[in-house]
C-alpha atoms as a PDB file:
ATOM      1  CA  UNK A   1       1.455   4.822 -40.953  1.00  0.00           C
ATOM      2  CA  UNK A   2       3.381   8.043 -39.936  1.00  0.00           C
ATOM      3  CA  UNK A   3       0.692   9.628 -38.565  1.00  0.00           C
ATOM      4  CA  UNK A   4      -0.420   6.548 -36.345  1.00  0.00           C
ATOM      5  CA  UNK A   5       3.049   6.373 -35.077  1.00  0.00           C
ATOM      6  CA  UNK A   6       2.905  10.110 -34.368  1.00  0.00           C
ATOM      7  CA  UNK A   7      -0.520   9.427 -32.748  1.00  0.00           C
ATOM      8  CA  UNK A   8       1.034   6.696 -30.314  1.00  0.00           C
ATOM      9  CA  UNK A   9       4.090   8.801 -29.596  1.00  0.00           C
ATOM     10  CA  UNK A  10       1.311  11.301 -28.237  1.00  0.00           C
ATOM     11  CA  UNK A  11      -0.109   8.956 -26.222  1.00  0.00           C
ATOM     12  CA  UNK A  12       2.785   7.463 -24.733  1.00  0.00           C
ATOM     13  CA  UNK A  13       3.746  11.032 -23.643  1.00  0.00           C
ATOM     14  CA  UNK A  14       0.201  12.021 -21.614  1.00  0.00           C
ATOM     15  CA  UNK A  15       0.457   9.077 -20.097  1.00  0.00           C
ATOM     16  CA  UNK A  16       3.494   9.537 -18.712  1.00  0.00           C
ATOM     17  CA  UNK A  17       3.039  12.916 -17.759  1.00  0.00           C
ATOM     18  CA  UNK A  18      -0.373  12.025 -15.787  1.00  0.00           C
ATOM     19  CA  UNK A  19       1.730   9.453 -14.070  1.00  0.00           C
ATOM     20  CA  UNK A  20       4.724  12.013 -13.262  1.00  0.00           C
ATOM     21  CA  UNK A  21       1.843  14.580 -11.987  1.00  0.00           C
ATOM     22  CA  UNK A  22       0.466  11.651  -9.858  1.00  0.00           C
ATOM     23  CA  UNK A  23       3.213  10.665  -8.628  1.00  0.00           C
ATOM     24  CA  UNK A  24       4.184  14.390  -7.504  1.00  0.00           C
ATOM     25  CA  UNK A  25       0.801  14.682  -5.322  1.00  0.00           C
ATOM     26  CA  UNK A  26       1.153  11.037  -3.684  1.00  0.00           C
ATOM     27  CA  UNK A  27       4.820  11.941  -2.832  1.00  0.00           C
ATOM     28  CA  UNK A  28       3.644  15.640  -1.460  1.00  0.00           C
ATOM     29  CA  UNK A  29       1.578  13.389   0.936  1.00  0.00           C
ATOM     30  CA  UNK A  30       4.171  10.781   1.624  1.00  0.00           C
ATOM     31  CA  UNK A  31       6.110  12.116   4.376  1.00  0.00           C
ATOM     32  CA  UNK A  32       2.789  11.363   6.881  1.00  0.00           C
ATOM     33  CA  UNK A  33       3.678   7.800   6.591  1.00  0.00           C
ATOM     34  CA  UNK A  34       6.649   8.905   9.065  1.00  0.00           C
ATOM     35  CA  UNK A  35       4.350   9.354  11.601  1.00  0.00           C
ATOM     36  CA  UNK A  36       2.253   6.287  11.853  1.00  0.00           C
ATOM     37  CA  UNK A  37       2.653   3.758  14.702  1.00  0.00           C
ATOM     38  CA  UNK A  38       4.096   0.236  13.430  1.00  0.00           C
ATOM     39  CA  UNK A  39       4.355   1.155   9.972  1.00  0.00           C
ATOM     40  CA  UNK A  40       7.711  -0.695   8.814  1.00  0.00           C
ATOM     41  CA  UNK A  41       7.316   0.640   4.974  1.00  0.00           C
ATOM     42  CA  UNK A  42       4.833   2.088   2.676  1.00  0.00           C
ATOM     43  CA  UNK A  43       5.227   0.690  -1.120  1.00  0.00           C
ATOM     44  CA  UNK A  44       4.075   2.496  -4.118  1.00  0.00           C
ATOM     45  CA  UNK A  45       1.803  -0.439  -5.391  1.00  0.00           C
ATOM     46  CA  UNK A  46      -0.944  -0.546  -8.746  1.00  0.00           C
ATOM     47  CA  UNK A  47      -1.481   1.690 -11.313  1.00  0.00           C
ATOM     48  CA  UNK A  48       1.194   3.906  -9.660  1.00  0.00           C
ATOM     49  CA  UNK A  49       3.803   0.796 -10.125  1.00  0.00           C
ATOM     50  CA  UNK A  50       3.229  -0.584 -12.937  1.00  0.00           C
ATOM     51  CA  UNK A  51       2.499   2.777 -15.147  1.00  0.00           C
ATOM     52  CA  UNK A  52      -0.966   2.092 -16.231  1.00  0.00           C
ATOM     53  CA  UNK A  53      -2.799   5.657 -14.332  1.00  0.00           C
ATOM     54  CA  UNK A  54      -5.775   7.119 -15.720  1.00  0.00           C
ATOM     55  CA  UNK A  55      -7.101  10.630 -14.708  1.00  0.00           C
ATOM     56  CA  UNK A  56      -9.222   8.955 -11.670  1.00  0.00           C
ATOM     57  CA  UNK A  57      -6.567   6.506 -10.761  1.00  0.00           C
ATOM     58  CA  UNK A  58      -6.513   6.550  -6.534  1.00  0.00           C
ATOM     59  CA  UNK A  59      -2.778   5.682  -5.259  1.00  0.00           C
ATOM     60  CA  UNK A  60      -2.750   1.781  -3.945  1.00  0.00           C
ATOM     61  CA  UNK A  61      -0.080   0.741  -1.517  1.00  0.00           C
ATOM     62  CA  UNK A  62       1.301  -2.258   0.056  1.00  0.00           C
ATOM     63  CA  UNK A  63       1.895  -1.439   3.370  1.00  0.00           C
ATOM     64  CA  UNK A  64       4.275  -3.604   6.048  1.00  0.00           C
ATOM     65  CA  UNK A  65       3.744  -3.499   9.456  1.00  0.00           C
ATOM     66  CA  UNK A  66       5.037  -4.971  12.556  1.00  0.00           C
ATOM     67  CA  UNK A  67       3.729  -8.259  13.656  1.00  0.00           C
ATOM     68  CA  UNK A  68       1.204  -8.582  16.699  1.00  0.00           C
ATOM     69  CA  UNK A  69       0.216  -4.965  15.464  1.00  0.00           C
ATOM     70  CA  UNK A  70      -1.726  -5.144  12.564  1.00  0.00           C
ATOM     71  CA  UNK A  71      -5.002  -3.912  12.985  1.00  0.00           C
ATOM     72  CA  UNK A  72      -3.616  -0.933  15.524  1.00  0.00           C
ATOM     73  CA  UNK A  73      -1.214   0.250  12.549  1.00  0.00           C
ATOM     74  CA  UNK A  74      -4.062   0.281   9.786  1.00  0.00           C
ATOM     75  CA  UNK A  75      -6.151   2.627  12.354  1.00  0.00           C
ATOM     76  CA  UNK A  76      -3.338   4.897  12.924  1.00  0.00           C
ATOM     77  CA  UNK A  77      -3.085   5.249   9.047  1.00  0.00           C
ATOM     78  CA  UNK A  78      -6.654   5.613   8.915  1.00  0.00           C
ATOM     79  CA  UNK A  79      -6.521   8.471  11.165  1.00  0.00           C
ATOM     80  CA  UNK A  80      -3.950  10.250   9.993  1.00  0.00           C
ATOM     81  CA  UNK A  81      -5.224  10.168   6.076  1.00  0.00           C
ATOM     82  CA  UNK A  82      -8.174  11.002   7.098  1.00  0.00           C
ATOM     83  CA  UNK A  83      -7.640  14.344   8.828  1.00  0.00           C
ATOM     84  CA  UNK A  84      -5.474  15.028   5.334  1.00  0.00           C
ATOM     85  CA  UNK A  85      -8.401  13.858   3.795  1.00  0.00           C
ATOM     86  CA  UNK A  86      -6.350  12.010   1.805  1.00  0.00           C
ATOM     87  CA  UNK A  87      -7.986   8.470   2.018  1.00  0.00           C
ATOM     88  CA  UNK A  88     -10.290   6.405   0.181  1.00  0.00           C
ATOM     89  CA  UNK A  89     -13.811   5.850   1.686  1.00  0.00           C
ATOM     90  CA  UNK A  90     -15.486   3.692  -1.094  1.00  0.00           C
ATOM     91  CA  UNK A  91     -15.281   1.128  -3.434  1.00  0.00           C
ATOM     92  CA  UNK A  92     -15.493   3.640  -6.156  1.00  0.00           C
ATOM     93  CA  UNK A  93     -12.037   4.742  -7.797  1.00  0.00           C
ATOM     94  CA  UNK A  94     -13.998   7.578 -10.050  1.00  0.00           C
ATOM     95  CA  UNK A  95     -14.614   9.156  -6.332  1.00  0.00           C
ATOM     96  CA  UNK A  96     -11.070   7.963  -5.128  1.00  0.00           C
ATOM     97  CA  UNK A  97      -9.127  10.226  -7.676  1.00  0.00           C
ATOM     98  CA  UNK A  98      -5.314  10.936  -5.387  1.00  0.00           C
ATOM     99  CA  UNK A  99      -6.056   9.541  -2.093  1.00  0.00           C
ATOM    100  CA  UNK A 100      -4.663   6.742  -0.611  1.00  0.00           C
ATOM    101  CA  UNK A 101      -6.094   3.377  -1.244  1.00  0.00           C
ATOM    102  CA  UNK A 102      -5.127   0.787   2.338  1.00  0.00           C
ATOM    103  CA  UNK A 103      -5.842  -2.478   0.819  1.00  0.00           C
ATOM    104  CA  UNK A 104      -3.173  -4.047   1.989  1.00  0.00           C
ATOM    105  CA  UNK A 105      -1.199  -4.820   4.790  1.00  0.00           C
ATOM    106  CA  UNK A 106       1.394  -7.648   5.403  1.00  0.00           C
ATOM    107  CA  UNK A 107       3.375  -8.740   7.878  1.00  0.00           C
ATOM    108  CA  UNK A 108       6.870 -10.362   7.957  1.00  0.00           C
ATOM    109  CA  UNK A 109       4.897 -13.720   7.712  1.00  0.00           C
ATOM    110  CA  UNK A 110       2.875 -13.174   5.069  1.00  0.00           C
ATOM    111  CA  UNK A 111       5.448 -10.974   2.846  1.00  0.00           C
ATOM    112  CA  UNK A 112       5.363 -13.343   0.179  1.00  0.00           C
ATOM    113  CA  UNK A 113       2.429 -15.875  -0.635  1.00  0.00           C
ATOM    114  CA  UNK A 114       0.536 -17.129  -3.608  1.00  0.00           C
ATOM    115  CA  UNK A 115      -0.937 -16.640  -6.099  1.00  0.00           C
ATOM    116  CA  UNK A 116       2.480 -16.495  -7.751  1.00  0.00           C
ATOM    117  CA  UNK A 117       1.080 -15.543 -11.407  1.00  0.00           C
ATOM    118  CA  UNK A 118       1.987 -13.097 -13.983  1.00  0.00           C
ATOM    119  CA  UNK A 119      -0.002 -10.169 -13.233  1.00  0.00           C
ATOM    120  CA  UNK A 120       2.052 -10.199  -9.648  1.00  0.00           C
ATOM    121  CA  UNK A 121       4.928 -11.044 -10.828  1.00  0.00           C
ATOM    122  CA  UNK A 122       5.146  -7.799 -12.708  1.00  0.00           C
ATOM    123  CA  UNK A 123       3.380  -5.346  -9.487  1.00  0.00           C
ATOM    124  CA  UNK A 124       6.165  -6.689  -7.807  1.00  0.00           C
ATOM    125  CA  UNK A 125       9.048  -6.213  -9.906  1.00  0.00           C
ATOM    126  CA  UNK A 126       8.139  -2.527 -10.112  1.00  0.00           C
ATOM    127  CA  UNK A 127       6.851  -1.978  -6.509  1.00  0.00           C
ATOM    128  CA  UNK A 128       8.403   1.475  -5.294  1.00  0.00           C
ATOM    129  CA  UNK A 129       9.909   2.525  -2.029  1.00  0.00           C
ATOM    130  CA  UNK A 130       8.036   5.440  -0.649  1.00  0.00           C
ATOM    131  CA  UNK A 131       8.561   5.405   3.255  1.00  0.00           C
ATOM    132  CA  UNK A 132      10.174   2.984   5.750  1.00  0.00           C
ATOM    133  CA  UNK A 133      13.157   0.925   7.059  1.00  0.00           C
ATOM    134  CA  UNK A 134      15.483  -0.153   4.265  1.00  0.00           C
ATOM    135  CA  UNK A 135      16.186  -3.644   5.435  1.00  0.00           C
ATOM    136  CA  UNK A 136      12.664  -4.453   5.978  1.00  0.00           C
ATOM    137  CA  UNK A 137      11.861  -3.137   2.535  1.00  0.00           C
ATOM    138  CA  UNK A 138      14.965  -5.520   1.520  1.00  0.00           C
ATOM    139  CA  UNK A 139      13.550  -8.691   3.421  1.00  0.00           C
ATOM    140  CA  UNK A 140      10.148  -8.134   1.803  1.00  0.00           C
ATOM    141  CA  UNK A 141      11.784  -7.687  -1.777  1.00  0.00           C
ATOM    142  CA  UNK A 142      14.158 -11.192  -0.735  1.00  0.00           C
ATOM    143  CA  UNK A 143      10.785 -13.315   0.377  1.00  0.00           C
ATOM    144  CA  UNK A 144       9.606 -12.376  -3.408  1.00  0.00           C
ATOM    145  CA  UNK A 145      12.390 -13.579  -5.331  1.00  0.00           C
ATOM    146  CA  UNK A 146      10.384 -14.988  -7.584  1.00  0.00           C
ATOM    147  CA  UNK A 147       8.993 -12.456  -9.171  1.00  0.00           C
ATOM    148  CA  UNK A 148      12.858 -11.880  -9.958  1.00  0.00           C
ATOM    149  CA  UNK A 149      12.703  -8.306  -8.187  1.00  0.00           C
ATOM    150  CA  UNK A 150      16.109  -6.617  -7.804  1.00  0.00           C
ATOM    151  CA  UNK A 151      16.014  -4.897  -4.222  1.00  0.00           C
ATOM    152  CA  UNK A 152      18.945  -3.052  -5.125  1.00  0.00           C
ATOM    153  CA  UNK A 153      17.407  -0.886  -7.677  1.00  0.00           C
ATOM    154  CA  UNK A 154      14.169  -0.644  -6.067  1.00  0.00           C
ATOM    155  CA  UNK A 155      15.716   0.482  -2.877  1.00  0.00           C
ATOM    156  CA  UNK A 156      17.763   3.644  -5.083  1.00  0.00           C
ATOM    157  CA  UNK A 157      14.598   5.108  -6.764  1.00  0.00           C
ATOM    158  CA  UNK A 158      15.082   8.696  -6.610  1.00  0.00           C
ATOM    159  CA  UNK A 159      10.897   8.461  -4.758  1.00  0.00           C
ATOM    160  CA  UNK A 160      11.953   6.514  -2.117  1.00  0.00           C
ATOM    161  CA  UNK A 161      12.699   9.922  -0.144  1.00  0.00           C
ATOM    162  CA  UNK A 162      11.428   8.759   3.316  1.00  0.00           C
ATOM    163  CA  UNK A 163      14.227   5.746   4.845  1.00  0.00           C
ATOM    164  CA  UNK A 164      13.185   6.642   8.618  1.00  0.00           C
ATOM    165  CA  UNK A 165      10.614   7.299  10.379  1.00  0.00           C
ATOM    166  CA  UNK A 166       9.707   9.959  12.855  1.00  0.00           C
ATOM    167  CA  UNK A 167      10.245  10.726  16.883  1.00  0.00           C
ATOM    168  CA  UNK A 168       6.267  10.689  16.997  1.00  0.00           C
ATOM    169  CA  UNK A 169       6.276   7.199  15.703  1.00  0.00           C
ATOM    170  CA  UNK A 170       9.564   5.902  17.656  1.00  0.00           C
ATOM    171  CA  UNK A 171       8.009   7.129  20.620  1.00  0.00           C
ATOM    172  CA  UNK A 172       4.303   5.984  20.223  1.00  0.00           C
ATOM    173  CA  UNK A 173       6.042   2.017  19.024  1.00  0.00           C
ATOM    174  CA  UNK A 174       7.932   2.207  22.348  1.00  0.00           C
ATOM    175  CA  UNK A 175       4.643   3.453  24.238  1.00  0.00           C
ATOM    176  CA  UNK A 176       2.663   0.877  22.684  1.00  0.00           C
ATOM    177  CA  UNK A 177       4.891  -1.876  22.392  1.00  0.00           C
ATOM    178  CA  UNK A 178       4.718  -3.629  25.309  1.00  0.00           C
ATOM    179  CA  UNK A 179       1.412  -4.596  27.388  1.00  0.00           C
ATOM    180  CA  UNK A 180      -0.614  -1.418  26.959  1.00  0.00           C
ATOM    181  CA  UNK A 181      -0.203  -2.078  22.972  1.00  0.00           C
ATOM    182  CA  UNK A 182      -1.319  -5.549  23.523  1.00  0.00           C
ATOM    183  CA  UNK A 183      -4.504  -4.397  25.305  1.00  0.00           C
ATOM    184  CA  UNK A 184      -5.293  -1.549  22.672  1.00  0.00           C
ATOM    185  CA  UNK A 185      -4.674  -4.323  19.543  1.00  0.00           C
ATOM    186  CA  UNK A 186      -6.561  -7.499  21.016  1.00  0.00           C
ATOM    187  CA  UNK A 187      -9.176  -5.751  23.407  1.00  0.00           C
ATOM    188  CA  UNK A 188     -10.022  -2.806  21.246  1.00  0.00           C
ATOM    189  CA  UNK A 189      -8.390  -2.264  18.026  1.00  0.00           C
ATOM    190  CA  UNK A 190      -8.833  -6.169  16.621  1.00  0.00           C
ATOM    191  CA  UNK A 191     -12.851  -6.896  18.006  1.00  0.00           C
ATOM    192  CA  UNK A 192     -13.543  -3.224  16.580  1.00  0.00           C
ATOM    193  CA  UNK A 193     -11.965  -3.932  13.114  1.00  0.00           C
ATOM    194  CA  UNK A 194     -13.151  -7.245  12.799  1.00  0.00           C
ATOM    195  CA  UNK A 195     -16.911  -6.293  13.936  1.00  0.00           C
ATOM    196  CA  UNK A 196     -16.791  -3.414  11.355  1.00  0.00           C
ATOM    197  CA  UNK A 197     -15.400  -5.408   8.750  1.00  0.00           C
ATOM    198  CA  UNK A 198     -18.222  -8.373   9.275  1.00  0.00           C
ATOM    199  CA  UNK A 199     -20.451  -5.902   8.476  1.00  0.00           C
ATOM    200  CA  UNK A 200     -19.125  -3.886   5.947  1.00  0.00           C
ATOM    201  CA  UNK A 201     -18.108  -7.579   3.673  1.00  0.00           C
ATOM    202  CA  UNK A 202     -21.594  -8.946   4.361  1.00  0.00           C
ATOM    203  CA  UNK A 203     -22.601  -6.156   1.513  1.00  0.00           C
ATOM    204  CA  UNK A 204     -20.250  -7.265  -0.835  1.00  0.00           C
ATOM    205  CA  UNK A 205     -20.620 -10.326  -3.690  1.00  0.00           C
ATOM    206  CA  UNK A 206     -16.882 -10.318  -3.620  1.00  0.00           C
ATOM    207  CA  UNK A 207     -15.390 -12.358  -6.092  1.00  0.00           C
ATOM    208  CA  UNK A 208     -11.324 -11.406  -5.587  1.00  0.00           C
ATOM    209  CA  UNK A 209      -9.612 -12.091  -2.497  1.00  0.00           C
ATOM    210  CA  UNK A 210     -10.219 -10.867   0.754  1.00  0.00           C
ATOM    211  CA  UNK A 211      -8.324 -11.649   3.893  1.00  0.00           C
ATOM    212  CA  UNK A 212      -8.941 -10.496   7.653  1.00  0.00           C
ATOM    213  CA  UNK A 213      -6.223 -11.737  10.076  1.00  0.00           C
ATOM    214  CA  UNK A 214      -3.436 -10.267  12.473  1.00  0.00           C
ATOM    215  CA  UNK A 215      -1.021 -11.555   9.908  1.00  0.00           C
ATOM    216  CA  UNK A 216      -2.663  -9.979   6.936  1.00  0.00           C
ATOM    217  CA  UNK A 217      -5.289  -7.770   5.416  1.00  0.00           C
ATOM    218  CA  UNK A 218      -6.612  -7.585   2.066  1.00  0.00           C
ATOM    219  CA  UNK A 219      -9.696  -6.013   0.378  1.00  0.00           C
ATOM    220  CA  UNK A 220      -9.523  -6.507  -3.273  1.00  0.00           C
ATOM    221  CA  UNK A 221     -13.150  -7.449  -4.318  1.00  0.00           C
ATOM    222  CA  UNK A 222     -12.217  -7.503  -8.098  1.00  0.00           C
ATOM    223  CA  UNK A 223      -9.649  -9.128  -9.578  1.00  0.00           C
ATOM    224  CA  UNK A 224      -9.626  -8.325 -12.999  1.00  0.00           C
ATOM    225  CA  UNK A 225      -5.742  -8.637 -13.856  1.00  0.00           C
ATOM    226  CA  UNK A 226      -5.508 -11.625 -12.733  1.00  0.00           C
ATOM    227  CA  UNK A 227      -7.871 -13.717 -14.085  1.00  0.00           C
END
């Protein structure tokens, strides 16, 4: 009996090493967020959240951006994480192992919607500030009450190290942010995206939840916490 506790102990204490090591690359990386056009806040999200890593875990994020700006905010991360070659090209996490996983954007309307069940009720409660504008980060924590978050708390992790964003991004929302933005995110950014993404989801027998919309996007294709 004392040597399976012993055992346990053991494991308990790789696994949270591996998460502290993980957690030391993705925050290495997180200071690019500051730099990304319409990005209101980057949030620590999965495996990385909730404390269940492995050695090939990638580093999912929920990621808030403004409204009317979606799909222009998801390219401008896609750029950036990219030339770090930092982001996730596949579907496969064993060849995803630290890079940045964008499977999820929201906007102030769709900060909070159902499924309300268990498996998000506990991502939630543990999501962690990386990058971004504190109230924001509060409103989204406030629309998901119910998964009895405390903001508070959340917002004082010692990893949320990144409460503003950058001159480079303050400048390119102000650029973009009027009717030259609207041009490059309904004539070009949005058709582009969506023409890609018709393609790209016409491959997959998805069977989680997928959404494609300037409100929200979401590619999870499994599901399997949730079920």
């Amino acid at each position: 009996m004392a040597m399976a506790k012993n055992l346990d102990s053991i494991e308990v204490l790789r696994q949270r090493t591996l998460l502290d090591l993980k957690w030391r690359k993705l925050l290495k990386l997180a200071k690019w967020f500051r730099y990304a056009p319409f990005v209101d806040f980057v949030l620590g999200a999965g495996s990385m959240a909730i404390g269940n890593v492995h050695p090939e875990s990638d580093f999912d994020v929920i990621v808030g951006v403004r409204e009317g700006r979606i799909f222009s905010a998801r390219y401008g991360l896609n750029l950036i994480f990219s030339l770090l070659r930092a982001r996730r090209l596949d579907d496969f996490e064993t060849s995803s192992r630290d890079k940045f996983c964008f499977n999820h954007f929201v906007t102030p309307a769709t900060y909070s919607k159902p499924p309300h069940n268990e498996y998000r009720k506990r991502l939630y409660a543990n999501l962690v500030p990386i990058c971004g504008n504190p109230e924001k980060i509060k409103e989204f924590f406030e629309a998901n009450e119910w998964s009895e978050v405390n903001a508070d708390n959340n917002l004082s992790d010692l990893r949320f190290g990144y409460p503003k964003m950058s001159r480079f991004a303050d400048f390119l929302n102000r650029l973009l942010g009027g009717r030259a933005g609207e041009i490059l995110e309904k004539k070009i950014a949005e058709p582009v995206a969506r023409r890609r993404l018709e393609r790209y989801l016409a491959k997959k027998n998805s069977g989680g939840r997928v959404i494609v919309s300037p409100e929200e996007l979401e590619f999870h294709f499994t599901l399997p916490y949730e079920k």
